[in-house]
PDB file of N, CA and C in Angstrom:
ATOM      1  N   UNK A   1      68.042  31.814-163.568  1.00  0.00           N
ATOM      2  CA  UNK A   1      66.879  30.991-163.871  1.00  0.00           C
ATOM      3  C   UNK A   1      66.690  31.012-165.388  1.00  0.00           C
ATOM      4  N   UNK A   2      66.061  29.850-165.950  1.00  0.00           N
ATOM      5  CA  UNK A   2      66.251  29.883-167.659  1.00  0.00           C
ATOM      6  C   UNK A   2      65.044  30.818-167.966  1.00  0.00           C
ATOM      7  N   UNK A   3      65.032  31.336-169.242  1.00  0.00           N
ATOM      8  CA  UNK A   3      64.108  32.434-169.258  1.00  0.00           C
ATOM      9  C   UNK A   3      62.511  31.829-169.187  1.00  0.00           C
ATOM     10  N   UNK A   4      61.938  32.115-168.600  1.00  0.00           N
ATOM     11  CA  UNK A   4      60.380  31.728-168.691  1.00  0.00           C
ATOM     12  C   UNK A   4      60.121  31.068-167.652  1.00  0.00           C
ATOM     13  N   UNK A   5      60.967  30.551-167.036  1.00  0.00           N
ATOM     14  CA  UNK A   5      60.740  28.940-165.591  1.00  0.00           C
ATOM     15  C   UNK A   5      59.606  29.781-164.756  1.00  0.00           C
ATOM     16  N   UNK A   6      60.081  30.777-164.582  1.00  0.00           N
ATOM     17  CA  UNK A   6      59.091  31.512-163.494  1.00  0.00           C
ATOM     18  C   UNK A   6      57.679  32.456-164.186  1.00  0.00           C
ATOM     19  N   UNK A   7      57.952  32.519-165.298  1.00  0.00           N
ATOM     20  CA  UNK A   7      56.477  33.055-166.070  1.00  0.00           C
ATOM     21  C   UNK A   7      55.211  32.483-165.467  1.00  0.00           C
ATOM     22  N   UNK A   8      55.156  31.226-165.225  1.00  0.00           N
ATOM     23  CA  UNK A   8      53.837  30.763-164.724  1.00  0.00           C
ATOM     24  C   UNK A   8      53.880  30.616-162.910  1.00  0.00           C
ATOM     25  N   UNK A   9      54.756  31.607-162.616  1.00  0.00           N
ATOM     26  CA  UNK A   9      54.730  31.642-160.940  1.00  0.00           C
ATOM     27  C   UNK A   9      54.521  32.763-160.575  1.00  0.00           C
ATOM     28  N   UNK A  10      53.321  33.111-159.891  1.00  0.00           N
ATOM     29  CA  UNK A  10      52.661  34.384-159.224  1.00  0.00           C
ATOM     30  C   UNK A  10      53.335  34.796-158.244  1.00  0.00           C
ATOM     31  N   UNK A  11      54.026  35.751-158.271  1.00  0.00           N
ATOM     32  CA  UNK A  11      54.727  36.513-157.168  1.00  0.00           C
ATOM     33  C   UNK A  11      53.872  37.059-156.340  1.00  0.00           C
ATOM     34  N   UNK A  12      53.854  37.314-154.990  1.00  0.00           N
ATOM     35  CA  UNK A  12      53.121  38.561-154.352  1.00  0.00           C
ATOM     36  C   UNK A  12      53.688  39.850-154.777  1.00  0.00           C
ATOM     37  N   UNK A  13      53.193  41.126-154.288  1.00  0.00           N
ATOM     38  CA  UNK A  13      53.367  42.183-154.024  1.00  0.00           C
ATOM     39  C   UNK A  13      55.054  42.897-153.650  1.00  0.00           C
ATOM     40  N   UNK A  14      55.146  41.608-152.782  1.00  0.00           N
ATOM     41  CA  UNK A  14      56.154  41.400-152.475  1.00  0.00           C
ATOM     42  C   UNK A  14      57.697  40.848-152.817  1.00  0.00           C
ATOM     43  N   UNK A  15      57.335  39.995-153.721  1.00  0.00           N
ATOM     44  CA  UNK A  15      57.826  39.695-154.686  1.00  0.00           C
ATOM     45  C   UNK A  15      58.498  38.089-153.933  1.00  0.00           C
ATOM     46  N   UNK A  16      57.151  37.374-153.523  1.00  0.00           N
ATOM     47  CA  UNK A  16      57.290  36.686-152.539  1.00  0.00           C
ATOM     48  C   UNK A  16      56.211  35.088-153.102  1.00  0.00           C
ATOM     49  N   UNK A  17      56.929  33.795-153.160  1.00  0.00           N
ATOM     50  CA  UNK A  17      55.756  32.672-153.291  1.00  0.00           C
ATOM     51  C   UNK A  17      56.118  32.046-152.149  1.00  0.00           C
ATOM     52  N   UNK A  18      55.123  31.567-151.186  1.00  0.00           N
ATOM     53  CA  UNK A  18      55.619  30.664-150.555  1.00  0.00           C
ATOM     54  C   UNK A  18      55.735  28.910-151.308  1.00  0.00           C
ATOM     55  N   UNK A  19      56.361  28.611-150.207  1.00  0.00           N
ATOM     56  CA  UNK A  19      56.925  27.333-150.689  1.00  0.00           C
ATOM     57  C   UNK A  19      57.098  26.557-149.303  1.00  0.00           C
ATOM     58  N   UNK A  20      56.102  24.862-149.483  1.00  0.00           N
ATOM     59  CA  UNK A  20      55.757  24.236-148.651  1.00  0.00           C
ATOM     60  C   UNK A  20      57.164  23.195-148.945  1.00  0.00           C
ATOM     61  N   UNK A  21      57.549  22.834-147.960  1.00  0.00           N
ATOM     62  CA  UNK A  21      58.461  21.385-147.999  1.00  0.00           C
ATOM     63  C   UNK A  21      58.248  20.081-147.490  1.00  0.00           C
ATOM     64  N   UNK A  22      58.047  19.395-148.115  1.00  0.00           N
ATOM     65  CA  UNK A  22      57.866  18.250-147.690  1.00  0.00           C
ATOM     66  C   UNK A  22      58.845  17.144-147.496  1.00  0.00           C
ATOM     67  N   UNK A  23      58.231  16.383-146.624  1.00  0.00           N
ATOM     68  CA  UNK A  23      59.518  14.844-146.817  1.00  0.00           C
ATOM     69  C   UNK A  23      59.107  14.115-147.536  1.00  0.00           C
ATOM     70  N   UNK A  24      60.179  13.711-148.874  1.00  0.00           N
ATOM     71  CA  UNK A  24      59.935  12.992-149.821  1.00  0.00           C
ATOM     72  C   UNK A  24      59.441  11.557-149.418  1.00  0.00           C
ATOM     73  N   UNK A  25      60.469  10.850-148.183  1.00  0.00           N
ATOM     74  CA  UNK A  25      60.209   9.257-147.792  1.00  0.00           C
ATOM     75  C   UNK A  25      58.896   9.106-147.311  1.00  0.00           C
ATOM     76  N   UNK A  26      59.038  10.080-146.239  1.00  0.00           N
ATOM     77  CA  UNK A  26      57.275   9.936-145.218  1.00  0.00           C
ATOM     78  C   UNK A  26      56.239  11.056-146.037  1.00  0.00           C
ATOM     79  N   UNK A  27      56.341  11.763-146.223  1.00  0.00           N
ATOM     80  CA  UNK A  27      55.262  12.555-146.802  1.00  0.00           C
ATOM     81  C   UNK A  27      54.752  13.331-146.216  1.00  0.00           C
ATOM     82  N   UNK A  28      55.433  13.693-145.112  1.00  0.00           N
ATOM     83  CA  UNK A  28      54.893  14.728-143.731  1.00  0.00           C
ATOM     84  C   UNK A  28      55.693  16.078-144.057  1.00  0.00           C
ATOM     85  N   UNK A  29      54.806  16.924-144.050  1.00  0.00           N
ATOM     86  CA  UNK A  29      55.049  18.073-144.378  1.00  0.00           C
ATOM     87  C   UNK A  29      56.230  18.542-143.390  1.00  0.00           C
ATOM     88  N   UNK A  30      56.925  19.278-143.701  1.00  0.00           N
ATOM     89  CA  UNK A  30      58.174  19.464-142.744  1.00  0.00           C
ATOM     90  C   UNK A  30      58.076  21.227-142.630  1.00  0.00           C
ATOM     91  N   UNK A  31      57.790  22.108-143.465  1.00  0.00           N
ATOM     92  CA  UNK A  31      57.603  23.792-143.072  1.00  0.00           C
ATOM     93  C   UNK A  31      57.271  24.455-144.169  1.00  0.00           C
ATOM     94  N   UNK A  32      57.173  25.609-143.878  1.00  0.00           N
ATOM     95  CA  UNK A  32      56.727  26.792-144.950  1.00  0.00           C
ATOM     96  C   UNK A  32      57.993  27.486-144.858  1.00  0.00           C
ATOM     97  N   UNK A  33      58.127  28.279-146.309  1.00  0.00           N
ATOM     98  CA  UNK A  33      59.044  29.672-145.964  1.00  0.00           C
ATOM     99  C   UNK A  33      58.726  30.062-147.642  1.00  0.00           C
ATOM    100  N   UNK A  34      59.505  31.589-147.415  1.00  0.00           N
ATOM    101  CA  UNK A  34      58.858  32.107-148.368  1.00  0.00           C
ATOM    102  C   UNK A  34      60.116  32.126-149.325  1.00  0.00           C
ATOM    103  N   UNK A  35      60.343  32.423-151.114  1.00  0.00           N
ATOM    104  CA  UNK A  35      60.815  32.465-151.894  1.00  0.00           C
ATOM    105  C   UNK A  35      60.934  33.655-152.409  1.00  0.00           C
ATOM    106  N   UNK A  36      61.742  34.403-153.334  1.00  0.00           N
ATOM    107  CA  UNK A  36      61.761  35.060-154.149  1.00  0.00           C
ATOM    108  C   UNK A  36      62.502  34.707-155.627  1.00  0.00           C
ATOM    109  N   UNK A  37      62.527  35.470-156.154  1.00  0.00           N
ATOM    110  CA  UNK A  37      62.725  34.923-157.379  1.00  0.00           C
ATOM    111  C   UNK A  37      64.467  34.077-157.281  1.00  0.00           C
ATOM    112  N   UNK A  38      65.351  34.898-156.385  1.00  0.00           N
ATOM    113  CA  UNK A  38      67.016  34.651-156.234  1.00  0.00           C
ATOM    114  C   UNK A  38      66.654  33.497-155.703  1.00  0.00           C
ATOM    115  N   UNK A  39      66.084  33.216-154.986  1.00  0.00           N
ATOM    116  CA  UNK A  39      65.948  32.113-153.975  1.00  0.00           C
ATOM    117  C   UNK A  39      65.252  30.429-154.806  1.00  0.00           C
ATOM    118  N   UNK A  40      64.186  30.753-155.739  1.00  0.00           N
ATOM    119  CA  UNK A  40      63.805  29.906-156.329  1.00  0.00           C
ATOM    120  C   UNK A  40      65.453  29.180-157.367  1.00  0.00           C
ATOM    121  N   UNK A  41      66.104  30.205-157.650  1.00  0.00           N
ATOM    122  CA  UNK A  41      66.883  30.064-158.366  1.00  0.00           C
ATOM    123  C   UNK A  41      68.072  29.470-158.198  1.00  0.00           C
ATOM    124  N   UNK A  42      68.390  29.810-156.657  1.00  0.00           N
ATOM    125  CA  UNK A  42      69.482  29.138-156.059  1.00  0.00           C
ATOM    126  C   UNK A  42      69.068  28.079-156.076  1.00  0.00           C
ATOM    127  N   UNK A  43      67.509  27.651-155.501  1.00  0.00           N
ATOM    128  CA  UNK A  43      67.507  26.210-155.076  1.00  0.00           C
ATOM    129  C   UNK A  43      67.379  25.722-155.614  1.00  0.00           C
ATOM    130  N   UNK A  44      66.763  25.597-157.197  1.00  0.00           N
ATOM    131  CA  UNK A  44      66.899  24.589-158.563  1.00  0.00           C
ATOM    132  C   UNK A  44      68.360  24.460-158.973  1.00  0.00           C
ATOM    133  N   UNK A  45      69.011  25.556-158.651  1.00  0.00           N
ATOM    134  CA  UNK A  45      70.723  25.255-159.211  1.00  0.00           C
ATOM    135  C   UNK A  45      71.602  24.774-158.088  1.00  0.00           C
ATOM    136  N   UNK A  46      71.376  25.045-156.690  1.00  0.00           N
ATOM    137  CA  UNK A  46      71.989  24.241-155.947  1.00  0.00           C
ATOM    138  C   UNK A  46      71.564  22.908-155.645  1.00  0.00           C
ATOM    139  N   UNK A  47      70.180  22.584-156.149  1.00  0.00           N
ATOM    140  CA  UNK A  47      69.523  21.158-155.581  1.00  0.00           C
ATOM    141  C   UNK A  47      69.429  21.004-154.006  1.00  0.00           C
ATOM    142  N   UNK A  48      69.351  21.985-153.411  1.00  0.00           N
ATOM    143  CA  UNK A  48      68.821  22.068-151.687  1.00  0.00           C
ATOM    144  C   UNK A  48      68.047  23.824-151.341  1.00  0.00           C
ATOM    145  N   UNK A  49      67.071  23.757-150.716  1.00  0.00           N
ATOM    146  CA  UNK A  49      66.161  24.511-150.319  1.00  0.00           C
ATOM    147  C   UNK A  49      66.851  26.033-150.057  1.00  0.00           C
ATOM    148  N   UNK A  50      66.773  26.739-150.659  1.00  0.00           N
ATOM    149  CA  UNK A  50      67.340  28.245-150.329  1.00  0.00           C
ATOM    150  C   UNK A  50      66.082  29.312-149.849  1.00  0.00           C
ATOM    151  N   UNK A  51      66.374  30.287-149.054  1.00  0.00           N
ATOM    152  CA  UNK A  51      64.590  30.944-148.856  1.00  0.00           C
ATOM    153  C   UNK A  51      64.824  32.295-148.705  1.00  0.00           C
ATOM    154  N   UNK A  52      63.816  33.032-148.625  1.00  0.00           N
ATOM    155  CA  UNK A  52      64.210  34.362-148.236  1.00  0.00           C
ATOM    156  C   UNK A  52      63.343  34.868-147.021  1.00  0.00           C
ATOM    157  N   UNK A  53      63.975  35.167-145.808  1.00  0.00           N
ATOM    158  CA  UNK A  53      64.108  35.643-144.832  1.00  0.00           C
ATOM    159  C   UNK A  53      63.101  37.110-144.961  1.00  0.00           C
ATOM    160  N   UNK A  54      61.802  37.117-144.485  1.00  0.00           N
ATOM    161  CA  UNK A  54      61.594  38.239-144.147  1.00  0.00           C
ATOM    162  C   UNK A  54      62.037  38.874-143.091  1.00  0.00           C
ATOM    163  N   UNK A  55      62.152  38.653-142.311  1.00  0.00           N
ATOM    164  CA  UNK A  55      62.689  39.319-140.533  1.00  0.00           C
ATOM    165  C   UNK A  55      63.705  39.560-141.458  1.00  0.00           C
ATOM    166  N   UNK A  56      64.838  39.182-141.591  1.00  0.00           N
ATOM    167  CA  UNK A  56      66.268  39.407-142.179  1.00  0.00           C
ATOM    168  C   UNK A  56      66.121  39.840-143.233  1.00  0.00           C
ATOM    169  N   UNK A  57      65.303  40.006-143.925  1.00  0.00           N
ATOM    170  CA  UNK A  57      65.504  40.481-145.644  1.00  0.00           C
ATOM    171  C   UNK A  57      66.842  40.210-146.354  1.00  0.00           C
ATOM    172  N   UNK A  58      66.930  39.039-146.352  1.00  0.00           N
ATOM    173  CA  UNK A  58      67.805  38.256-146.931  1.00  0.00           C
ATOM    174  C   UNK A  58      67.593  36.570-147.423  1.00  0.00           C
ATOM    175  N   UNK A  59      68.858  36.248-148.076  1.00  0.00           N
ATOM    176  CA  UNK A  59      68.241  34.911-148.994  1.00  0.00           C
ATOM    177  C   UNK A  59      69.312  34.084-147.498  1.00  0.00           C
ATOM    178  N   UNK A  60      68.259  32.463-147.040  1.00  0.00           N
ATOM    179  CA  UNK A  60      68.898  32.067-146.529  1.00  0.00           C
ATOM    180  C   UNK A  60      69.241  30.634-146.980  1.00  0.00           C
ATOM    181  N   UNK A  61      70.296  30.422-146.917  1.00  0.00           N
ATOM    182  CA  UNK A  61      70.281  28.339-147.207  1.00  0.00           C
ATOM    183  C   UNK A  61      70.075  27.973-145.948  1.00  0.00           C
ATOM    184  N   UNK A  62      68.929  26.739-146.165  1.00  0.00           N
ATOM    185  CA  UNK A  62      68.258  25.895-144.985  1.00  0.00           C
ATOM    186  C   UNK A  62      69.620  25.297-144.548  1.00  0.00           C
ATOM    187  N   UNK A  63      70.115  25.176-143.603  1.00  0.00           N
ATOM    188  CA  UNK A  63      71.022  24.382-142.975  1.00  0.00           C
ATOM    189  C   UNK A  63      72.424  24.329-143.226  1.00  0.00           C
ATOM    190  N   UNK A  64      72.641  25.657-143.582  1.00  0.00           N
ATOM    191  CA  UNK A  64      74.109  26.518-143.981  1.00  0.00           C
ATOM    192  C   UNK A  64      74.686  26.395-142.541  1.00  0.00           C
ATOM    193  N   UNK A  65      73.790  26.987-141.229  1.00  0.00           N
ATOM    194  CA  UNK A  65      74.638  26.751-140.188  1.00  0.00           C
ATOM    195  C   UNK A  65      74.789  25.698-139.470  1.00  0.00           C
ATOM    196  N   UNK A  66      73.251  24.990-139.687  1.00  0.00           N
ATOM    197  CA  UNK A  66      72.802  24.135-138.627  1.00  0.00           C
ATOM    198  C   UNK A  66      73.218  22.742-139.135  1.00  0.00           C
ATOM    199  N   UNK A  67      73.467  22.937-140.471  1.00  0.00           N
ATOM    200  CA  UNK A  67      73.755  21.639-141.568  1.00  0.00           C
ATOM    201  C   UNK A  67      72.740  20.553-141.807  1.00  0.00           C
ATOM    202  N   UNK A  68      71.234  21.301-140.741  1.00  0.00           N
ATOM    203  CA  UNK A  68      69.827  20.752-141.761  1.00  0.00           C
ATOM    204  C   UNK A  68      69.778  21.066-142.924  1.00  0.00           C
ATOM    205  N   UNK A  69      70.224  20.672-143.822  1.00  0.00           N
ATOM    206  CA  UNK A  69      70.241  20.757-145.187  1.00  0.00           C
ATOM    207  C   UNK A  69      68.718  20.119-145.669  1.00  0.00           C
ATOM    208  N   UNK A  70      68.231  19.868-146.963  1.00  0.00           N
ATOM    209  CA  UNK A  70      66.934  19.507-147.362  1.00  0.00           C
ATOM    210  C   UNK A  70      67.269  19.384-149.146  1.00  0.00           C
ATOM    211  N   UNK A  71      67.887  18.049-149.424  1.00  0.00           N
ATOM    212  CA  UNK A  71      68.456  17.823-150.664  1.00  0.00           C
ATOM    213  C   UNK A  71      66.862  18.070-151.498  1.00  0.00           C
ATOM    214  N   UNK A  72      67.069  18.640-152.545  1.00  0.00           N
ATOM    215  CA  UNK A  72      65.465  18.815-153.373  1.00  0.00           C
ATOM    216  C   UNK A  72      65.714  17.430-154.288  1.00  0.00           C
ATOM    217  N   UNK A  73      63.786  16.749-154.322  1.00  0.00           N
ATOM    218  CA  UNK A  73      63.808  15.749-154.904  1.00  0.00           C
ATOM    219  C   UNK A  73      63.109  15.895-156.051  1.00  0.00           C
ATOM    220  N   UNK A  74      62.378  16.926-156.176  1.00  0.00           N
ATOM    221  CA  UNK A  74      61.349  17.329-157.320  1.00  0.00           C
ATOM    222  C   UNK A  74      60.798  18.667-156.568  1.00  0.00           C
ATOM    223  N   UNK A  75      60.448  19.097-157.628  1.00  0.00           N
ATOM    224  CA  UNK A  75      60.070  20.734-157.256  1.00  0.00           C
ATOM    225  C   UNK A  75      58.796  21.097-158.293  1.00  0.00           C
ATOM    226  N   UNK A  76      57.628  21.633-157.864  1.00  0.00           N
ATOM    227  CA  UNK A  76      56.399  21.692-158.523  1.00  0.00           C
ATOM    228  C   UNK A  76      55.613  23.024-157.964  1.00  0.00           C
ATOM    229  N   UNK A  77      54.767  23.785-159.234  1.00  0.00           N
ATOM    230  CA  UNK A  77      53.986  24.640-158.698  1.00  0.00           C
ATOM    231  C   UNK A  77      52.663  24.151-159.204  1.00  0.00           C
ATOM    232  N   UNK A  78      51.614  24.636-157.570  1.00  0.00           N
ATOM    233  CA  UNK A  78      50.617  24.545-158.154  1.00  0.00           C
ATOM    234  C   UNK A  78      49.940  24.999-159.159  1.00  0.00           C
ATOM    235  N   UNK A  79      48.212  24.834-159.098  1.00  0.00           N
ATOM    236  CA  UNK A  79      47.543  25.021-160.597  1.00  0.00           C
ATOM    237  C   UNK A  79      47.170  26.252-160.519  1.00  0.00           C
ATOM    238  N   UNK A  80      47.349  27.129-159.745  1.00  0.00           N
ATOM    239  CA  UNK A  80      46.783  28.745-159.223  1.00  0.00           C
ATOM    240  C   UNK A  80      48.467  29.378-159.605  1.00  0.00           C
ATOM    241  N   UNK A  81      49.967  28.545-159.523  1.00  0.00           N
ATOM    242  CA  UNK A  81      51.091  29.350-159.811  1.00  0.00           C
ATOM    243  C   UNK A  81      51.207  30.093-159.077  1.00  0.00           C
ATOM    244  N   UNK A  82      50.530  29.684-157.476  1.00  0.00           N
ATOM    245  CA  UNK A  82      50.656  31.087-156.954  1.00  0.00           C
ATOM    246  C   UNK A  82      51.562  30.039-155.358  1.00  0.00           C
ATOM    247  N   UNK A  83      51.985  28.936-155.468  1.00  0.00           N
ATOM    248  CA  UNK A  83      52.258  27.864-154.087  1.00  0.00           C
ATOM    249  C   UNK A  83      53.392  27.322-154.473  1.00  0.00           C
ATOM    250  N   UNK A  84      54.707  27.217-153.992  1.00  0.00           N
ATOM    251  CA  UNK A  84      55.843  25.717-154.668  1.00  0.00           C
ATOM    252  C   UNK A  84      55.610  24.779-153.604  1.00  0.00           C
ATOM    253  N   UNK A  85      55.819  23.708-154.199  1.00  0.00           N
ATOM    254  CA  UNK A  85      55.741  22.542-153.378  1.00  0.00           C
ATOM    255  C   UNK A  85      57.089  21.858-153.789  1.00  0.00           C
ATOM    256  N   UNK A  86      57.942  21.775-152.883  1.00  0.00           N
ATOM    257  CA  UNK A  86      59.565  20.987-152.565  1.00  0.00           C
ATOM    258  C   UNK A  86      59.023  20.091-151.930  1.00  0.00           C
ATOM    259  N   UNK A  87      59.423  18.538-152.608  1.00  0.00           N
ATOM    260  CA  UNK A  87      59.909  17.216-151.884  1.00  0.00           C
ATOM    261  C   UNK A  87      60.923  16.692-151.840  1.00  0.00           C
ATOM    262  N   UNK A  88      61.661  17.184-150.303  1.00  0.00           N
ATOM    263  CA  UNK A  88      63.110  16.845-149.675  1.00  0.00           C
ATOM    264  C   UNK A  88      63.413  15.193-149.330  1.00  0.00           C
ATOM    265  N   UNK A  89      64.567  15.475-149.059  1.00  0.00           N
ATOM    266  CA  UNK A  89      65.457  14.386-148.515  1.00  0.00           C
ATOM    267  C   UNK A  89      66.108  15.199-147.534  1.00  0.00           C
ATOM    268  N   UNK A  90      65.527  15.170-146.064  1.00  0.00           N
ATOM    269  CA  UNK A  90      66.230  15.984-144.993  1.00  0.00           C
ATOM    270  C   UNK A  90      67.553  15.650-144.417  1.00  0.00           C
ATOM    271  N   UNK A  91      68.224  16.333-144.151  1.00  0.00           N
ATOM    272  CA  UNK A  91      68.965  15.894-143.271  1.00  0.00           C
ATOM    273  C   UNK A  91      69.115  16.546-141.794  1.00  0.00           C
ATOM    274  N   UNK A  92      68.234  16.437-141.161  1.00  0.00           N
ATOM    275  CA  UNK A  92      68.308  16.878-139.828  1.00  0.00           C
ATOM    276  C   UNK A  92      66.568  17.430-139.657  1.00  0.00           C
ATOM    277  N   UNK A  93      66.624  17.394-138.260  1.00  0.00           N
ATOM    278  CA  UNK A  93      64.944  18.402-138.440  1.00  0.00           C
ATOM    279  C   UNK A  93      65.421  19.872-138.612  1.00  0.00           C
ATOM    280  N   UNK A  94      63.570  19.909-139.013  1.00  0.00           N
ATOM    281  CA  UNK A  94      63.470  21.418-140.250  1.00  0.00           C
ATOM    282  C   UNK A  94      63.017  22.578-139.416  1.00  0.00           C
ATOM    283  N   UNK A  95      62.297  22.432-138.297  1.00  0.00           N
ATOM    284  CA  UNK A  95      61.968  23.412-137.593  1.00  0.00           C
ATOM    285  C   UNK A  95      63.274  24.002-136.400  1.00  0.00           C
ATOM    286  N   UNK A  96      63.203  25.118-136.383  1.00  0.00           N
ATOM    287  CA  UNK A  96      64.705  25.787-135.707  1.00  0.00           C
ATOM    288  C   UNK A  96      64.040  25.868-134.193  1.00  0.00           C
ATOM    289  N   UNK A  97      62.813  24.860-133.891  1.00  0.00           N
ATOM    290  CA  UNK A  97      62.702  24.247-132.508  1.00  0.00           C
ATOM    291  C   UNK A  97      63.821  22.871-132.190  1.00  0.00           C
ATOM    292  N   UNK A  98      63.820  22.151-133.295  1.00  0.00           N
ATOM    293  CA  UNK A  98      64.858  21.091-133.265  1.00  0.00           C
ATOM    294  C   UNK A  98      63.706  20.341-133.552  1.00  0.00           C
ATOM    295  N   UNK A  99      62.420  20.162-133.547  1.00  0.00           N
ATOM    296  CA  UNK A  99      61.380  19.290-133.869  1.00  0.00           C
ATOM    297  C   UNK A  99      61.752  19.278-135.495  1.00  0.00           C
ATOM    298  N   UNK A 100      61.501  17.977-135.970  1.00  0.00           N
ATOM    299  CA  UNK A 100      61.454  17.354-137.363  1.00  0.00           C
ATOM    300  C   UNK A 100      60.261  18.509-138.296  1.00  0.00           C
ATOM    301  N   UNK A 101      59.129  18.522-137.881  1.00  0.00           N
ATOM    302  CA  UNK A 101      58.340  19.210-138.402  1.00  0.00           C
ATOM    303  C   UNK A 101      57.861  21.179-137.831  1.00  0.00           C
ATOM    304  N   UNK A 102      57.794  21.549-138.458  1.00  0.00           N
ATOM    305  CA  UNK A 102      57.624  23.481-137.792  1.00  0.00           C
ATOM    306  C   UNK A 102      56.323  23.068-137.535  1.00  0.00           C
ATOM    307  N   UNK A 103      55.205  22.210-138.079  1.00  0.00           N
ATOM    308  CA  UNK A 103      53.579  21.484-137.607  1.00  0.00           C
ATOM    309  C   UNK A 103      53.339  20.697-136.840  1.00  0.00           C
ATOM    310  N   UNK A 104      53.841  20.954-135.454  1.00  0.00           N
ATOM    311  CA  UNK A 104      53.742  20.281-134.416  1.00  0.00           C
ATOM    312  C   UNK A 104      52.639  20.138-133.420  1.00  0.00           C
ATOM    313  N   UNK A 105      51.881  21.679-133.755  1.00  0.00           N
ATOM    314  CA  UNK A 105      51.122  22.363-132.592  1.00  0.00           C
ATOM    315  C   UNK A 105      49.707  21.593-133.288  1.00  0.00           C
ATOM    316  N   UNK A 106      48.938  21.224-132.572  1.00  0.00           N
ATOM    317  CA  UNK A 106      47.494  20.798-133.174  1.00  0.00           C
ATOM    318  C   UNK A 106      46.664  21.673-132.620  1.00  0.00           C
ATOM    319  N   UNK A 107      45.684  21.853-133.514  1.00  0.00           N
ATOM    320  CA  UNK A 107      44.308  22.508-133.402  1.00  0.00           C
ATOM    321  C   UNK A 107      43.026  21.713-133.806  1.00  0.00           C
ATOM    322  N   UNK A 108      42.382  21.739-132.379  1.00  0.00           N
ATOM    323  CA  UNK A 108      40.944  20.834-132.703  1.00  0.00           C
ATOM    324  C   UNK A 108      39.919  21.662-133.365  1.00  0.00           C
ATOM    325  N   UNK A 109      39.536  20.433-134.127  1.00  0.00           N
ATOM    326  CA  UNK A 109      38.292  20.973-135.214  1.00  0.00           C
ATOM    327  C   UNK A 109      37.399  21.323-134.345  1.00  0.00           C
ATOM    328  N   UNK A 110      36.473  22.460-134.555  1.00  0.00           N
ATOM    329  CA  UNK A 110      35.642  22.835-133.393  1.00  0.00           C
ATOM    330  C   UNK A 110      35.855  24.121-132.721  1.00  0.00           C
ATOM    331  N   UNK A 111      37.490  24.172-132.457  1.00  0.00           N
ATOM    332  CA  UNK A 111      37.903  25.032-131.302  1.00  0.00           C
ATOM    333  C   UNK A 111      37.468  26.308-131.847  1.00  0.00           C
ATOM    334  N   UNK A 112      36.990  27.276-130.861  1.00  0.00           N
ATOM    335  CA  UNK A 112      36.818  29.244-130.694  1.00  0.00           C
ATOM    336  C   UNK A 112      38.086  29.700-131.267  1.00  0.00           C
ATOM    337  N   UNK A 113      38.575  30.367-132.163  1.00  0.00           N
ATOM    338  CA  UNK A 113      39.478  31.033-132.452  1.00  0.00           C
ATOM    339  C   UNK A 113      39.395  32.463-132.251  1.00  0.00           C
ATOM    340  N   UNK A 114      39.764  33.426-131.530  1.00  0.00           N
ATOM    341  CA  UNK A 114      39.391  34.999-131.372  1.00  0.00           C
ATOM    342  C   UNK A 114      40.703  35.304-131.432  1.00  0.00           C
TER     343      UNK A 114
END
């Protein structure tokens, strides 16, 4: 990563930002996953979504197996430096349900949450 790119990006504790993806054409959010610094780095130099795996504690490329790939179209952090926001060009759906979006499930405004 060039020196400083990540100066204005708040790591967790963890050493962790998440990072929302979106679809560049439709604008529908497609998933979350989380980043670390290797991972931010791959994916500005490879130009497709790289992440890091908590369960696995490892860096994964989106669609290395599945060949959902997620070409990056622009890449932005918010004004807190603490969120990335990726707008893809998918190729395949993003959720490892096979659904296009991992935000499938709805929740009504209103509903009891316990």
């Amino acid at each position: 990563m060039a020196p400083g790119i990540a100066d204005g990006i708040t790591f967790d504790p963890d050493g962790l930002v998440p990072a929302i993806v979106q679809d560049d054409a439709t604008g529908a959010v497609l998933m979350m996953a989380w980043m670390n610094r290797d991972a931010l780095q791959l994916s500005l130099s490879r130009g497709e979504t790289v992440f890091w795996s908590r369960s696995r504690q490892e860096i994964w490329h989106k669609g290395a197996t599945s060949g959902n790939t997620q070409r990056i179209v622009s890449a932005h952090v918010d004004c807190d430096g603490d969120t990335l926001l990726f707008r893809v060009e998918p190729a395949g759906p993003a959720c490892h349900t096979g659904a296009e979006s991992c935000f499938f499930t709805d929740l009504a405004p209103g509903s009891d949450v316990r």
